[in-house]
C-alpha atoms as a PDB file:
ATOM      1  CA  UNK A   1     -27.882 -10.823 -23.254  1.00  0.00           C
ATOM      2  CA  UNK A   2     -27.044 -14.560 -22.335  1.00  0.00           C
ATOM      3  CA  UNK A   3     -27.873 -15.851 -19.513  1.00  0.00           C
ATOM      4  CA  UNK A   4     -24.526 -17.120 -18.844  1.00  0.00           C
ATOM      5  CA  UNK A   5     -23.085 -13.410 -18.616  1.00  0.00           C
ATOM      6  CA  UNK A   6     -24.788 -12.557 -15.740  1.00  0.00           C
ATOM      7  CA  UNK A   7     -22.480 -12.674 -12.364  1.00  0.00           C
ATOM      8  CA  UNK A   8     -23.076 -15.681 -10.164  1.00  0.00           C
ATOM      9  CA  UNK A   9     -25.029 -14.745  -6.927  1.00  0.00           C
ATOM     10  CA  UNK A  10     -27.486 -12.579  -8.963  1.00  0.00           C
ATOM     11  CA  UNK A  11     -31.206 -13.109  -8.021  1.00  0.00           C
ATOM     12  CA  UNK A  12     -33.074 -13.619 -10.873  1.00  0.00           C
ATOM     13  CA  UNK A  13     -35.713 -15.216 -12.045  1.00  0.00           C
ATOM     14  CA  UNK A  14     -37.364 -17.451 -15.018  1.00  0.00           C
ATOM     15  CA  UNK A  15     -40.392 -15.103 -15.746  1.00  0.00           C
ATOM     16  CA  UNK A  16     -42.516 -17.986 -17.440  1.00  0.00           C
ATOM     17  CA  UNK A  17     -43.604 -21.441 -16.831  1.00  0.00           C
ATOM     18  CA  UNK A  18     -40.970 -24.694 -18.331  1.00  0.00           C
ATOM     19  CA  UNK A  19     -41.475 -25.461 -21.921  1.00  0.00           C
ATOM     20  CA  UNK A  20     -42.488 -22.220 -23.385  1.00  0.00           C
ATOM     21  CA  UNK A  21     -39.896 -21.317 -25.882  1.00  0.00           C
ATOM     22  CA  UNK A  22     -37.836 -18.101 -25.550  1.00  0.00           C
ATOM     23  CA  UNK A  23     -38.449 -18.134 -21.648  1.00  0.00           C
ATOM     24  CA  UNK A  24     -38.034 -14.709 -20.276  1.00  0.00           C
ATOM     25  CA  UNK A  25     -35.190 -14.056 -17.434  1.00  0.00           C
ATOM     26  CA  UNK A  26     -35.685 -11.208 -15.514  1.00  0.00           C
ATOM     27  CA  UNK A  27     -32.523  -9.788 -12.932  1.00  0.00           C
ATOM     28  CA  UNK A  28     -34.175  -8.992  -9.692  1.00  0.00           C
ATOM     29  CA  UNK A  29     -31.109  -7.706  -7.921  1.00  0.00           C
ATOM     30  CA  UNK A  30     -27.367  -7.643  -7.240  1.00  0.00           C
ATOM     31  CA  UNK A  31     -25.692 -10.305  -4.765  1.00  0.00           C
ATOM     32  CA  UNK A  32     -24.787  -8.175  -1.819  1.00  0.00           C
ATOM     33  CA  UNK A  33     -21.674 -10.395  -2.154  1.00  0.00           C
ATOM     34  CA  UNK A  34     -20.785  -8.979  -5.922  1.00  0.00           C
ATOM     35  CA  UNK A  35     -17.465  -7.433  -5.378  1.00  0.00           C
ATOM     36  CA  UNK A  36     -14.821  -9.597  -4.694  1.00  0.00           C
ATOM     37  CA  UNK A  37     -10.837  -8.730  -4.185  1.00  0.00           C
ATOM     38  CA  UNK A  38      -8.321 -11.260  -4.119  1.00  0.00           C
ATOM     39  CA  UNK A  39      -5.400 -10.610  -1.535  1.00  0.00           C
ATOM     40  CA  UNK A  40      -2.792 -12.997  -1.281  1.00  0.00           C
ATOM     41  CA  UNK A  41      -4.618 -16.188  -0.990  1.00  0.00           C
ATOM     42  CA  UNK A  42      -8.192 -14.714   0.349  1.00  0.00           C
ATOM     43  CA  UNK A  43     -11.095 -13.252  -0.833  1.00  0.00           C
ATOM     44  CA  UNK A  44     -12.012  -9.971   0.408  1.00  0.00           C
ATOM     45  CA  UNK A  45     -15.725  -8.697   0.533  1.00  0.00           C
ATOM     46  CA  UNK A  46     -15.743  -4.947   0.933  1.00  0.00           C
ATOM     47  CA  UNK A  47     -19.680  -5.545   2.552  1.00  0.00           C
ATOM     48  CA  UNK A  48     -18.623  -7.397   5.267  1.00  0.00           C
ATOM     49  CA  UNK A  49     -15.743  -4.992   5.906  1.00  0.00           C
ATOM     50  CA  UNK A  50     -18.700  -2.406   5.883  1.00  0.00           C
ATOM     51  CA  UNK A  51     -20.464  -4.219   8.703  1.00  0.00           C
ATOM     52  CA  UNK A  52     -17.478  -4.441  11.139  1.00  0.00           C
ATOM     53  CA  UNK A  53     -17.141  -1.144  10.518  1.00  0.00           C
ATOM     54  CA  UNK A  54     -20.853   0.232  10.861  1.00  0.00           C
ATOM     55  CA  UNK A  55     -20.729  -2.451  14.397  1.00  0.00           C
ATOM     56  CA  UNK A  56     -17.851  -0.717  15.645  1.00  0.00           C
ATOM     57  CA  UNK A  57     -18.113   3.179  15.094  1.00  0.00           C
ATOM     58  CA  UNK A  58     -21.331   3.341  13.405  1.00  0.00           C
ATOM     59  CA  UNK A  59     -22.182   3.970   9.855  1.00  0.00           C
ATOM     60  CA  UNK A  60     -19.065   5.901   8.523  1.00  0.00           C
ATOM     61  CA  UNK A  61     -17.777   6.375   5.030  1.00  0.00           C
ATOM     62  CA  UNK A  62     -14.794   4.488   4.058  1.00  0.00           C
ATOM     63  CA  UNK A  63     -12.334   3.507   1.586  1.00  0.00           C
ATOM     64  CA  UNK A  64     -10.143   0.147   1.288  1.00  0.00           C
ATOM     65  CA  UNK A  65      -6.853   1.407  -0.546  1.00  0.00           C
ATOM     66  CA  UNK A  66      -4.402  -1.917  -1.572  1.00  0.00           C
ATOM     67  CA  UNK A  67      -0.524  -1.589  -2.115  1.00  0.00           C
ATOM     68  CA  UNK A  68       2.207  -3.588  -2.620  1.00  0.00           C
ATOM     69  CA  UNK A  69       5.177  -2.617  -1.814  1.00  0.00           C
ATOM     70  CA  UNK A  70       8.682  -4.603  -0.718  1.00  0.00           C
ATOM     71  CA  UNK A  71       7.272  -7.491  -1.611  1.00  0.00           C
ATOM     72  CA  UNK A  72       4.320  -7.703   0.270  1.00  0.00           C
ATOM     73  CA  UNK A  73       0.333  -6.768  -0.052  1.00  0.00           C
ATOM     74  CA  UNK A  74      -0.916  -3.554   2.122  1.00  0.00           C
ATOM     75  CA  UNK A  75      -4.629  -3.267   2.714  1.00  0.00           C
ATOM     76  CA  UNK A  76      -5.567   0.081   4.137  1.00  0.00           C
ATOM     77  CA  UNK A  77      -9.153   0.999   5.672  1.00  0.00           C
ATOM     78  CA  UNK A  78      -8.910   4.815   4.947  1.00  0.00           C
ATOM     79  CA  UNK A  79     -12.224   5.765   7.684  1.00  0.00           C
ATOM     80  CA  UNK A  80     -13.538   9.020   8.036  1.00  0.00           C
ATOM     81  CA  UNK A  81     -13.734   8.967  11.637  1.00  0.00           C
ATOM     82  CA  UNK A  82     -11.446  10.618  14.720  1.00  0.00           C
ATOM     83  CA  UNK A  83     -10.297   7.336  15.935  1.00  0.00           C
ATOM     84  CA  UNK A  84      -7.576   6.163  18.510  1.00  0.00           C
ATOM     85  CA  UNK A  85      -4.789   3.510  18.851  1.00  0.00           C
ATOM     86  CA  UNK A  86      -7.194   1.418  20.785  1.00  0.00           C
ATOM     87  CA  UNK A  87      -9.970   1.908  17.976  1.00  0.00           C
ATOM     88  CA  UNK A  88      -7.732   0.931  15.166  1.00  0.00           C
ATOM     89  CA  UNK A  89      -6.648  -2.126  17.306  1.00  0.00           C
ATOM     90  CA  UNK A  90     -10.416  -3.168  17.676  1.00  0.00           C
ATOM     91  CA  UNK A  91     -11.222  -3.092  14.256  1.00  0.00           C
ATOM     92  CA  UNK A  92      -8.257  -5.019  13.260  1.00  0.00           C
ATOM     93  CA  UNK A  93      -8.969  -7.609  16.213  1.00  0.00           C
ATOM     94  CA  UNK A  94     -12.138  -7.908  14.742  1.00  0.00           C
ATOM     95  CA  UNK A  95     -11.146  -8.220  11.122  1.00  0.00           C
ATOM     96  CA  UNK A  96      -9.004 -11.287  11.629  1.00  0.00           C
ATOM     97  CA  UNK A  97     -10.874 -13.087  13.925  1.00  0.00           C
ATOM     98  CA  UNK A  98     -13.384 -13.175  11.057  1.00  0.00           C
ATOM     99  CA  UNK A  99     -11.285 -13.988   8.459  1.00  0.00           C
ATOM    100  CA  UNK A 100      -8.700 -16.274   9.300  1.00  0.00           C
ATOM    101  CA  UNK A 101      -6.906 -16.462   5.733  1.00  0.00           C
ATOM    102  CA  UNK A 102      -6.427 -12.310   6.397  1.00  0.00           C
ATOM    103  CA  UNK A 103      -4.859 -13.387   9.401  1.00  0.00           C
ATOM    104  CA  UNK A 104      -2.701 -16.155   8.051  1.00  0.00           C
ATOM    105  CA  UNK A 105      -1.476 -13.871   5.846  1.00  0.00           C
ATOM    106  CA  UNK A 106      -0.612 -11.230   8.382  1.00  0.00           C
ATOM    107  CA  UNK A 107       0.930 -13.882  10.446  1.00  0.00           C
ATOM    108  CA  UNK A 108       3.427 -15.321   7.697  1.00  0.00           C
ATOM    109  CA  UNK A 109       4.614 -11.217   6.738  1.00  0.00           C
ATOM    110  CA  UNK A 110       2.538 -11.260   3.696  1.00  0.00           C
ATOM    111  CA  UNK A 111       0.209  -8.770   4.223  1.00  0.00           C
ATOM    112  CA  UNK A 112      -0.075  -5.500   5.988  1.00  0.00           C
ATOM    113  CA  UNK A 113      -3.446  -4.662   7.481  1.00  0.00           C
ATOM    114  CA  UNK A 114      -3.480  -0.738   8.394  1.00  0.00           C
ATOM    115  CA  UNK A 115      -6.468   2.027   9.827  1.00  0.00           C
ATOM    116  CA  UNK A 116      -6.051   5.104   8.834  1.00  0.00           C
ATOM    117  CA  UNK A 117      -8.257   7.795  10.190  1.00  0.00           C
ATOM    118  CA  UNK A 118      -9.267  10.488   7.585  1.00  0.00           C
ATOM    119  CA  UNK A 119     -11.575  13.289   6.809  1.00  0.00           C
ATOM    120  CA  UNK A 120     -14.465  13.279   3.941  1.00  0.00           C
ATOM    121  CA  UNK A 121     -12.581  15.275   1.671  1.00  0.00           C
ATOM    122  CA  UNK A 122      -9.379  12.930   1.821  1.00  0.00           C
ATOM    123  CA  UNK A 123     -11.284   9.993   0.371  1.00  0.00           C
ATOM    124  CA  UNK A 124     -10.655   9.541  -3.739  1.00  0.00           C
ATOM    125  CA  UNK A 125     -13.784   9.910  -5.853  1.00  0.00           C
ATOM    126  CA  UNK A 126     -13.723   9.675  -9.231  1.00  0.00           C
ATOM    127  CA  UNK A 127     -13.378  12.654 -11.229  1.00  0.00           C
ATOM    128  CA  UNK A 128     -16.155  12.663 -13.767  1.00  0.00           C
ATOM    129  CA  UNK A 129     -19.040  11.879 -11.495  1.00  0.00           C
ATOM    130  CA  UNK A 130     -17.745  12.897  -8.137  1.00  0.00           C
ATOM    131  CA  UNK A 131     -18.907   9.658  -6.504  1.00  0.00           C
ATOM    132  CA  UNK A 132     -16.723   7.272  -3.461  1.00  0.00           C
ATOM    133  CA  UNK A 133     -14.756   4.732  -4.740  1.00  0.00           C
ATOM    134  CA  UNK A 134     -14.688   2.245  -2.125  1.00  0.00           C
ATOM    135  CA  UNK A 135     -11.972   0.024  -3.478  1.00  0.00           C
ATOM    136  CA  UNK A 136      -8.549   1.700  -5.054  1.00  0.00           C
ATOM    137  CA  UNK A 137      -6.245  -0.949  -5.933  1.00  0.00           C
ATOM    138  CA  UNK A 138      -2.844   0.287  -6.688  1.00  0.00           C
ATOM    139  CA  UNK A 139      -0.786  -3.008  -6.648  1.00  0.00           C
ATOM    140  CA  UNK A 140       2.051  -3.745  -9.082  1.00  0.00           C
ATOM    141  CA  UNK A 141       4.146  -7.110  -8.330  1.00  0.00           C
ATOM    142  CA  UNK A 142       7.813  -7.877  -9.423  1.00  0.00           C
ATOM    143  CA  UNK A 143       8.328 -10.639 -11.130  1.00  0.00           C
ATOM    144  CA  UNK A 144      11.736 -11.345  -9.852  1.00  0.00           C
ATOM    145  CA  UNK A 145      13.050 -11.541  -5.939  1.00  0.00           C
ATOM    146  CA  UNK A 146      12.112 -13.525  -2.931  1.00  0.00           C
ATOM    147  CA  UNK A 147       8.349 -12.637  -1.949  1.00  0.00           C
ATOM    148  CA  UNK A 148       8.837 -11.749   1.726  1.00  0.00           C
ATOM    149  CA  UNK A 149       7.374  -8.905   3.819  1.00  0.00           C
ATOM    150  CA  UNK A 150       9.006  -7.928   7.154  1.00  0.00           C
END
């Protein structure tokens, strides 16, 4: 495959010396930073949404679930954990003192940021192999109407 298809922030390698023609490249691993999601105007890294989350209540499994509805993007951290007001509050806190575009956003009424407590068997797996999937995005924008979020 070409070199050029591979993802940037891949570690790889050249696996022999300059000059020698039809160098080898060998893919070493996956950038911890792979998967990327684009709300509103920020990037979203589910990884780091993993590590406030493992900080916080430990290592739980969890889902990020993204909406749009009325005009505005929803982000919901669906977390299989029995977890209060206060908790949720924490976590969300925590979340946009890290990220300030998330909190721009939730500032101007352009995004929703929700916890939602939830047991294992709540969280959508795909079908065919049974596995989490830790991102659902269900978004579908209008292309007509003033883009406001109460």
């Amino acid at each position: 495959m070409p070199l050029i298809r591979y993802p940037v922030g891949d570690i790889a390698a050249w696996s022999e010396p300059l000059g020698k023609t039809a160098r080898k490249f060998i893919l070493q691993g996956r950038s911890s930073l792979g998967q990327r999601i684009r709300v509103g105007f920020s990037s979203v890294f589910p990884d780091e949404f993993d590590t406030l989350i493992t900080e916080i209540f430990g290592r739980q499994q969890w889902q990020m679930v993204l909406d749009h509805q009325d005009y505005c993007d929803q982000l919901t951290l669906r977390i299989v954990f029995t977890g209060s007001d206060n908790d949720a509050d924490a976590l969300c806190n925590s979340i946009l003192e890290k990220d300030h575009s998330l909190a721009e956003l939730c500032e101007a009424g352009q995004l929703r940021l929700i916890i939602e407590w939830c047991r294992q068997d709540e969280l959508i797996c795909n079908s065919r192999t049974g596995k989490l999937q830790r991102v659902i995005d269900r978004r579908t924008y209008m292309t007509t109407g003033v883009e406001k979020c109460s």
